[in-house]
C-alpha atoms as a PDB file:
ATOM      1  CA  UNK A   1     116.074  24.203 184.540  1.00  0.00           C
ATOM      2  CA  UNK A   2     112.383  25.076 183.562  1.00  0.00           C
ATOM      3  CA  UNK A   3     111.169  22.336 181.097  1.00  0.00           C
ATOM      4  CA  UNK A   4     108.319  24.245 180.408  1.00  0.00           C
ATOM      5  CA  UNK A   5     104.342  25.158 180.918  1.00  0.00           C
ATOM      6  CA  UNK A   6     101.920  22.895 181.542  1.00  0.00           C
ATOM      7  CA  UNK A   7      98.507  23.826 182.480  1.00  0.00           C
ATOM      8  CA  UNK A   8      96.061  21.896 184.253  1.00  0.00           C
ATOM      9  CA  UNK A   9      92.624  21.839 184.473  1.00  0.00           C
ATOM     10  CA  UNK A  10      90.900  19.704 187.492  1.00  0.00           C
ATOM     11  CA  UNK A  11      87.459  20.819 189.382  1.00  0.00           C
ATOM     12  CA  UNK A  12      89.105  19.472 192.282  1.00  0.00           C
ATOM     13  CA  UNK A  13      91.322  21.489 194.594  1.00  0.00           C
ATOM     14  CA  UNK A  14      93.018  18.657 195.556  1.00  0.00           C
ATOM     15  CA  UNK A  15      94.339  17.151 192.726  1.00  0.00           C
ATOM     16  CA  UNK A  16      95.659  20.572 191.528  1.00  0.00           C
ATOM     17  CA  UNK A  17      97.651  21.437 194.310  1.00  0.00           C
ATOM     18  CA  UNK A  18      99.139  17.868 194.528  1.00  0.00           C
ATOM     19  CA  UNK A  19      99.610  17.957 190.583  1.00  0.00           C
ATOM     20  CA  UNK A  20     101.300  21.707 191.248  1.00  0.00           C
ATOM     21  CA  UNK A  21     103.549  20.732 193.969  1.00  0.00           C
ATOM     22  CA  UNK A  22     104.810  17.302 191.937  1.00  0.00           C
ATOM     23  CA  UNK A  23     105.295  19.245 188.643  1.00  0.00           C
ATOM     24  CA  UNK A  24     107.188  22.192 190.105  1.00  0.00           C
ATOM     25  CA  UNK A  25     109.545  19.791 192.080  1.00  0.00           C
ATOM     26  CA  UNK A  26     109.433  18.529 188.504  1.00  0.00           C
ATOM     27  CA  UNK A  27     110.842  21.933 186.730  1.00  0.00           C
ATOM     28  CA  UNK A  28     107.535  22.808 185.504  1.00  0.00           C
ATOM     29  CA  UNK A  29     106.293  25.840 185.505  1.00  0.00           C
ATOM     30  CA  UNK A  30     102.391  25.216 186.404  1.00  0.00           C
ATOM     31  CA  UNK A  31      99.182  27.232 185.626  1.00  0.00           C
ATOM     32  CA  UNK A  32      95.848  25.947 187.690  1.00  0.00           C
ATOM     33  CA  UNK A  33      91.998  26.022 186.541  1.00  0.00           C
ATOM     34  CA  UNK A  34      89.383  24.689 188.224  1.00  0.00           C
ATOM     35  CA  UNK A  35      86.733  24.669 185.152  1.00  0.00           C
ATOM     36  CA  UNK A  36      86.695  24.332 181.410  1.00  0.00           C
ATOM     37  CA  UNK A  37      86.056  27.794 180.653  1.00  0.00           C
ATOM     38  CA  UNK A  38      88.759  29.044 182.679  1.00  0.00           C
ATOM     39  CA  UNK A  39      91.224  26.532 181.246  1.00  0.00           C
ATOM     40  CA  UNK A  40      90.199  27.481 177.613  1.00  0.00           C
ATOM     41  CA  UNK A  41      91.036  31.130 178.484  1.00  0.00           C
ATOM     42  CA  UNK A  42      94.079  30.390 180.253  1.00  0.00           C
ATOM     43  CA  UNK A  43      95.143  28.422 177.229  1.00  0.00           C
ATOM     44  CA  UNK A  44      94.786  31.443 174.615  1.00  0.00           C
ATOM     45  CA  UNK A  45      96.261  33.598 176.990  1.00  0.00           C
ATOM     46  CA  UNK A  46      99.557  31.862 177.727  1.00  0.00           C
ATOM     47  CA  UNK A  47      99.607  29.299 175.221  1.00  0.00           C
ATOM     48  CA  UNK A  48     101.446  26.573 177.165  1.00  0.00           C
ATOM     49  CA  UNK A  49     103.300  23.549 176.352  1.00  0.00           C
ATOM     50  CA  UNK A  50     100.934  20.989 177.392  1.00  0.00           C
ATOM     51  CA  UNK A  51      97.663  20.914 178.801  1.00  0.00           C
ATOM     52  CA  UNK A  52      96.731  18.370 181.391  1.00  0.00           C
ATOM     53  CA  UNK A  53      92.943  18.172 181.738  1.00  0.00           C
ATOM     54  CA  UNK A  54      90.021  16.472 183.477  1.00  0.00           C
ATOM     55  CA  UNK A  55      87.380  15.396 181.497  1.00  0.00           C
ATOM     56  CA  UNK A  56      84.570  16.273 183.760  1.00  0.00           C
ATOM     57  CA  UNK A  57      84.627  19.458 184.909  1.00  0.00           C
ATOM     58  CA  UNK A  58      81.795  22.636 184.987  1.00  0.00           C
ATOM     59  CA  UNK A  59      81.103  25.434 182.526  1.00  0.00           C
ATOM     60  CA  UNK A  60      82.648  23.080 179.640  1.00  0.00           C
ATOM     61  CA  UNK A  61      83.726  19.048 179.841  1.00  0.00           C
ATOM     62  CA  UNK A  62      87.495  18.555 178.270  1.00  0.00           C
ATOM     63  CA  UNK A  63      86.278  17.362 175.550  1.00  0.00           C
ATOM     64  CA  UNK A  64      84.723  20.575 174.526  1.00  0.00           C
ATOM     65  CA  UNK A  65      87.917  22.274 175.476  1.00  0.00           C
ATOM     66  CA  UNK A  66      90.095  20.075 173.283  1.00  0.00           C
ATOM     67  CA  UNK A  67      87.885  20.633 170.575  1.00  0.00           C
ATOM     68  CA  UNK A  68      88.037  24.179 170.795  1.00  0.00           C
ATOM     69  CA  UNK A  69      92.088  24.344 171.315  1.00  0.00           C
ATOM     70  CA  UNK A  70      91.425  22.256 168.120  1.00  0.00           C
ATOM     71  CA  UNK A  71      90.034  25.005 166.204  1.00  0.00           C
ATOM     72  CA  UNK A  72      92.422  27.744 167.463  1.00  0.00           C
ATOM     73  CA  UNK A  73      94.912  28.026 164.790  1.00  0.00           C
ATOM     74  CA  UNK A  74      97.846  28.881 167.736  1.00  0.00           C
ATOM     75  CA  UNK A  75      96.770  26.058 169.833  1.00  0.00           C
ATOM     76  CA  UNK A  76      96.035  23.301 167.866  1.00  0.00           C
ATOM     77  CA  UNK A  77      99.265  21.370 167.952  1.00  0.00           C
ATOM     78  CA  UNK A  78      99.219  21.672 171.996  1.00  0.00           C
ATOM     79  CA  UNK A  79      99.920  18.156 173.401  1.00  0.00           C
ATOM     80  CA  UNK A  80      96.586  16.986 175.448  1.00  0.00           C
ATOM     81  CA  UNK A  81      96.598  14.793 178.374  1.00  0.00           C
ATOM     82  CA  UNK A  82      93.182  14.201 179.375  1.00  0.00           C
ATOM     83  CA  UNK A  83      92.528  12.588 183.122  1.00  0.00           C
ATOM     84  CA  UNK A  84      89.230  10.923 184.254  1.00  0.00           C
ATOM     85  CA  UNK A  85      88.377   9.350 187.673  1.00  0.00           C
ATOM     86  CA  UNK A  86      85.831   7.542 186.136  1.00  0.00           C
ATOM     87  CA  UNK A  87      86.210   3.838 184.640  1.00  0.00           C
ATOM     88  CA  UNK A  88      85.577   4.536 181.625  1.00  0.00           C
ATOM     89  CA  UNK A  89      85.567   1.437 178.634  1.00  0.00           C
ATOM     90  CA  UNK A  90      88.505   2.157 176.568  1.00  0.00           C
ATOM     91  CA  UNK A  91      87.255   2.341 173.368  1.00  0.00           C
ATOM     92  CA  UNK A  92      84.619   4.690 174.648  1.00  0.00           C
ATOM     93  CA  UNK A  93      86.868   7.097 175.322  1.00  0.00           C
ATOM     94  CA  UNK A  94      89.448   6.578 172.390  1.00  0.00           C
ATOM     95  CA  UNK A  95      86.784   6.925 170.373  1.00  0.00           C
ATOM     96  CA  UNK A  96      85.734  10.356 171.738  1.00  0.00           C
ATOM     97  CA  UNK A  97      89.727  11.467 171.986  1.00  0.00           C
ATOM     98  CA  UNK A  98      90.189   9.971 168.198  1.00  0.00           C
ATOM     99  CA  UNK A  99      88.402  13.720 167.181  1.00  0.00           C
ATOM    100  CA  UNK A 100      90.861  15.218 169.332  1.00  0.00           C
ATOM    101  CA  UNK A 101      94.362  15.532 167.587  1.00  0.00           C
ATOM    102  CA  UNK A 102      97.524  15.337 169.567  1.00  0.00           C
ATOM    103  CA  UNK A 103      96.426  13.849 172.937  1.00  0.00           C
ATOM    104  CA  UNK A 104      96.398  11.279 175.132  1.00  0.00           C
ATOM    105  CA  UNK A 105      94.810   9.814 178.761  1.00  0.00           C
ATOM    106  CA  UNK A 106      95.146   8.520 182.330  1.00  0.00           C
ATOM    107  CA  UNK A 107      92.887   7.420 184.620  1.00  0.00           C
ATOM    108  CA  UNK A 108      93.006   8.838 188.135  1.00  0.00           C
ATOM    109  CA  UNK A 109      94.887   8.485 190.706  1.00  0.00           C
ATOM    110  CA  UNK A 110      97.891   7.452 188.881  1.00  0.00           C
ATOM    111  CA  UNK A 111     101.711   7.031 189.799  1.00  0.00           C
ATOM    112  CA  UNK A 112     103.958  10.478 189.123  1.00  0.00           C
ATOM    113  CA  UNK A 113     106.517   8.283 187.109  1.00  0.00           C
ATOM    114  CA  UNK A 114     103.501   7.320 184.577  1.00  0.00           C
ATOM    115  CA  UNK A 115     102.439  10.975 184.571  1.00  0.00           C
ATOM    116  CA  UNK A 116     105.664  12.165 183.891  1.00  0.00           C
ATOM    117  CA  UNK A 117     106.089   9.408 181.008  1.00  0.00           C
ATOM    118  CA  UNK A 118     103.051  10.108 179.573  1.00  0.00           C
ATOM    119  CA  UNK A 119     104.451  14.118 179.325  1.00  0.00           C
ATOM    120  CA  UNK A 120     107.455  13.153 177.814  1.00  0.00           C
ATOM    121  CA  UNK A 121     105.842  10.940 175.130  1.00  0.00           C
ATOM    122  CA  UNK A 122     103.439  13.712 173.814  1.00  0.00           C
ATOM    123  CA  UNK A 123     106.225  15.841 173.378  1.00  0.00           C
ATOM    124  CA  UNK A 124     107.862  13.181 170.858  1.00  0.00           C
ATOM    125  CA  UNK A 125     109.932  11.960 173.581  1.00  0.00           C
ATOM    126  CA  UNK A 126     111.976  15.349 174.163  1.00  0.00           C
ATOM    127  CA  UNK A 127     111.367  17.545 177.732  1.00  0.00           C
ATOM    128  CA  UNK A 128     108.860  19.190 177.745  1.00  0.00           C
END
């Protein structure tokens, strides 16, 4: 049972393809960028049901991206789950993701079960 399409954005090879492979065994259906630009394309192209996104990435950060999806009259109700590697002080980045509606964070590496929570919750709790 497909519980829908997440797509994830993530400079680094690695932590796509481990992020595919969990979320497919998952029943997601996965879409893979490896820059901001991309990811922003991908996401007015296929308009998926969640977007799971590094914040530092090339051509555009994730912040710029969730501003834009923001904007986008089709996208702007898409769930957000922004990742960092970095240690970051928490109300640095809430701060920064209070301008972005609809969205949430987890620092890297984290477990699949709080991944998978975190999904869940931006949905309102329903599959995704």
């Amino acid at each position: 049972m497909n519980k829908g399409t997440i797509l994830i954005a993530d400079d680094e090879k690695d932590i796509i393809e481990m992020l595919e492979k969990k979320l497919r065994q998952n029943d997601f259906q996965v879409l893979a960028f490896s820059n901001g630009k991309d990811a922003l394309d991908g996401c007015r192209r296929f308009r998926p049901d969640l977007v799971l996104m590094d914040i530092a990435m090339p051509d555009m950060d994730g912040y710029s991206v969730g501003l834009a999806l923001r904007e986008d009259a089709d996208l702007k109700r898409t769930p957000i789950i922004f990742m960092t590697a970095k240690e970051l002080e928490y109300s640095g980045i809430e701060k920064r993701l209070s301008e972005i509606a609809n969205c949430d964070f987890v620092t890297k590496p984290c477990s699949l079960e709080d991944l998978l929570s975190k999904i869940k919750a931006a949905k309102g709790g329903r599959h995704v």
